[in-house]
N, C-alpha and C. Protein backbone atom coordinates (compact mmCIF):
# COMPACT_ATOMS: atom_id res chain seq x y z
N UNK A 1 13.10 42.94 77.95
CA UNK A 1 13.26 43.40 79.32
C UNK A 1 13.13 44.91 79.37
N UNK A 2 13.01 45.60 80.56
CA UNK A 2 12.53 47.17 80.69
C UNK A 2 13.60 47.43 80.95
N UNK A 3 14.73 47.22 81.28
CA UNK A 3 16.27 47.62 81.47
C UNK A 3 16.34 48.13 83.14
N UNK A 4 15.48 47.94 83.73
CA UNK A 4 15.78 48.24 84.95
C UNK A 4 16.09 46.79 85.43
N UNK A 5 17.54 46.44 85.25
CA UNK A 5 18.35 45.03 85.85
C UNK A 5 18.77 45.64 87.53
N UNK A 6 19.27 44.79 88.14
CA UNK A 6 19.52 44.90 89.79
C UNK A 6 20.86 46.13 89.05
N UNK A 7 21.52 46.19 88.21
CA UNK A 7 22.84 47.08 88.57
C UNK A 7 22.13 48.36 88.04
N UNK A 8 21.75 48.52 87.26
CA UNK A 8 20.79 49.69 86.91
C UNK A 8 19.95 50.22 88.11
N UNK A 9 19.67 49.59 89.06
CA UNK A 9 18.74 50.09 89.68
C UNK A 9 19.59 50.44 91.21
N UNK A 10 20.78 49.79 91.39
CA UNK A 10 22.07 50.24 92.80
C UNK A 10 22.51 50.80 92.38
N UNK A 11 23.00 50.81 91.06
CA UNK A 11 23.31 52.69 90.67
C UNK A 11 22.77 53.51 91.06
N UNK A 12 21.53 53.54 90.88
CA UNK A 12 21.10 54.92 90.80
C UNK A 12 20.43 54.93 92.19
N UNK A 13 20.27 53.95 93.14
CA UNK A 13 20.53 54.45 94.05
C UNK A 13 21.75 54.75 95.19
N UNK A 14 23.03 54.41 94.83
CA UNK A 14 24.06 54.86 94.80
C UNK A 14 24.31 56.59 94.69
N UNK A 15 24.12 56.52 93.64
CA UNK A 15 23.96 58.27 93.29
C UNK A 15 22.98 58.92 94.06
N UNK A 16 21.62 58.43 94.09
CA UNK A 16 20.48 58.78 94.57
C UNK A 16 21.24 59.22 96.25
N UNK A 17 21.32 58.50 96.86
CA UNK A 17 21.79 58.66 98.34
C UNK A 17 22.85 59.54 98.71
N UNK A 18 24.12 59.66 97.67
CA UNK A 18 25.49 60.16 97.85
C UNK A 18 24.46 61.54 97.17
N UNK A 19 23.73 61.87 96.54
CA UNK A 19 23.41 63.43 96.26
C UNK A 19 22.18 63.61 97.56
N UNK A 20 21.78 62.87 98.41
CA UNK A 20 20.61 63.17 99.30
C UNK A 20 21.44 63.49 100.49
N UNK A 21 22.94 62.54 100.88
CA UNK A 21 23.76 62.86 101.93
C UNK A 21 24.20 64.62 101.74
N UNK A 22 24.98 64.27 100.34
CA UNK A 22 25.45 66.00 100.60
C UNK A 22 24.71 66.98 100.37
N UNK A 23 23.45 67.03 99.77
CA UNK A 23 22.73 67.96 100.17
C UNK A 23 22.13 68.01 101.46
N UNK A 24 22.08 67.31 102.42
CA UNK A 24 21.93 67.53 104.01
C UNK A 24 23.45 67.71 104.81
N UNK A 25 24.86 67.35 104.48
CA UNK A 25 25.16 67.60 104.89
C UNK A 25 25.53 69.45 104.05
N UNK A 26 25.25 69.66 103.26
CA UNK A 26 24.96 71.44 102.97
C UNK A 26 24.31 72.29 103.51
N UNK A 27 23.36 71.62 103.91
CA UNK A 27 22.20 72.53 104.44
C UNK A 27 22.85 72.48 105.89
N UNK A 28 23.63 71.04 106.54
CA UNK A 28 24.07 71.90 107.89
C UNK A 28 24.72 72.36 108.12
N UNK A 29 26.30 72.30 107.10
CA UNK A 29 27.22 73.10 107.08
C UNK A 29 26.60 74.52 107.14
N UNK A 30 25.51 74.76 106.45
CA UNK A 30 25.06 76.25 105.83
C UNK A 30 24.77 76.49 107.45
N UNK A 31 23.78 75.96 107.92
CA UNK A 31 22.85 76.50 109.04
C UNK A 31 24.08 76.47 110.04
N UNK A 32 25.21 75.86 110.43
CA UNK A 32 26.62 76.40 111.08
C UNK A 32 26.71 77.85 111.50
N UNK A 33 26.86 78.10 109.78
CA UNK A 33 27.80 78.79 109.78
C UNK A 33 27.03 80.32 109.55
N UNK A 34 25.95 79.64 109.56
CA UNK A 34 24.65 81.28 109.16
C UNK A 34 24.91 82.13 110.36
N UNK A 35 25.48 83.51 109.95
CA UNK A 35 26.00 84.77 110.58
C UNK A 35 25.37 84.37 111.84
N UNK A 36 23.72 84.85 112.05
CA UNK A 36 22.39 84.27 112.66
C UNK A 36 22.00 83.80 114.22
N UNK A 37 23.23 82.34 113.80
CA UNK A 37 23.29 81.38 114.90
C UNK A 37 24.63 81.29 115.27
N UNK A 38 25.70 82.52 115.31
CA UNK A 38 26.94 82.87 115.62
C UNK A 38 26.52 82.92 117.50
N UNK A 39 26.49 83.67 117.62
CA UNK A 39 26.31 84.01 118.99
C UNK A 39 25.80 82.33 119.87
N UNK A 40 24.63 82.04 119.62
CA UNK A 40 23.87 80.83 120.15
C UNK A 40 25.14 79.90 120.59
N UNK A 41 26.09 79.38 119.15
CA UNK A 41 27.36 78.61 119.19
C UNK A 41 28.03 78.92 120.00
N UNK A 42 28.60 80.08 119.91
CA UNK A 42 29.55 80.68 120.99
C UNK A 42 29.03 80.47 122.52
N UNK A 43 27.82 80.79 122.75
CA UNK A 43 27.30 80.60 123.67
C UNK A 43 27.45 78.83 124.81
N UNK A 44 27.10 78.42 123.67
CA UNK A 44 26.89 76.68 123.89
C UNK A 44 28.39 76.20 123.60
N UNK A 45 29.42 76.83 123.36
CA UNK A 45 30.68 76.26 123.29
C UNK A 45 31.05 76.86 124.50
N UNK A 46 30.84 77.70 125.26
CA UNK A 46 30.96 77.65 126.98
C UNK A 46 30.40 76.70 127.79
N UNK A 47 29.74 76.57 127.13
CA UNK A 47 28.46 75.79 128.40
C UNK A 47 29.58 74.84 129.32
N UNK A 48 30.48 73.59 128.63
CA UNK A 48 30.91 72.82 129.56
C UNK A 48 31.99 73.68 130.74
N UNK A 49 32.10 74.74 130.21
CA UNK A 49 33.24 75.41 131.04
C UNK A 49 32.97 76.04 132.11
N UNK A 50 31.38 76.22 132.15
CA UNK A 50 30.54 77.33 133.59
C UNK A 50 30.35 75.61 134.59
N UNK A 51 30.94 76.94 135.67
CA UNK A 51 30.41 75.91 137.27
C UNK A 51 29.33 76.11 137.64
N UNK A 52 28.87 75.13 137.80
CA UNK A 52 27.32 74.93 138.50
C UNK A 52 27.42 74.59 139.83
N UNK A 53 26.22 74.32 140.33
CA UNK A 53 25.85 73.70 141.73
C UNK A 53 26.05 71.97 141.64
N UNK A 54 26.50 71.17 140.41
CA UNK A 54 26.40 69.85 140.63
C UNK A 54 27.50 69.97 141.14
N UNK A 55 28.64 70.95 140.55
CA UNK A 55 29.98 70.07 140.75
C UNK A 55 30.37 70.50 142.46
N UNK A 56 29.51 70.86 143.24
CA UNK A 56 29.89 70.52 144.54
C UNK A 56 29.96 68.92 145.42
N UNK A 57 29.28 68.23 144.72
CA UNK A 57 28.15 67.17 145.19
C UNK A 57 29.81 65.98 145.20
């Protein structure tokens, strides 16, 4: 046999996936928190709080 059995092969994609998750969830933690896109956030964490013209209606 070539040793790639069914548990040999959900291992490693086990691992495979749990290292593909946290390296995306790194990259968005990173892009968060990048100096960069400080302002933009701040910005868009007002947004629900400005009155508009709907909320007359």
């Amino acid at each position: 046999m070539s040793g790639l059995d069914y548990e040999t092969v959900a291992r490693f994609a086990q691992q495979g996936g749990t290292l593909y998750f946290a390296a995306i969830f790194a990259a968005g933690v990173a892009y968060a928190l990048w100096p960069k896109h400080k302002e933009a956030f701040q910005r868009l964490a007002q947004l629900p709080l400005e009155k508009d013209e709907s909320d007359n209606v």
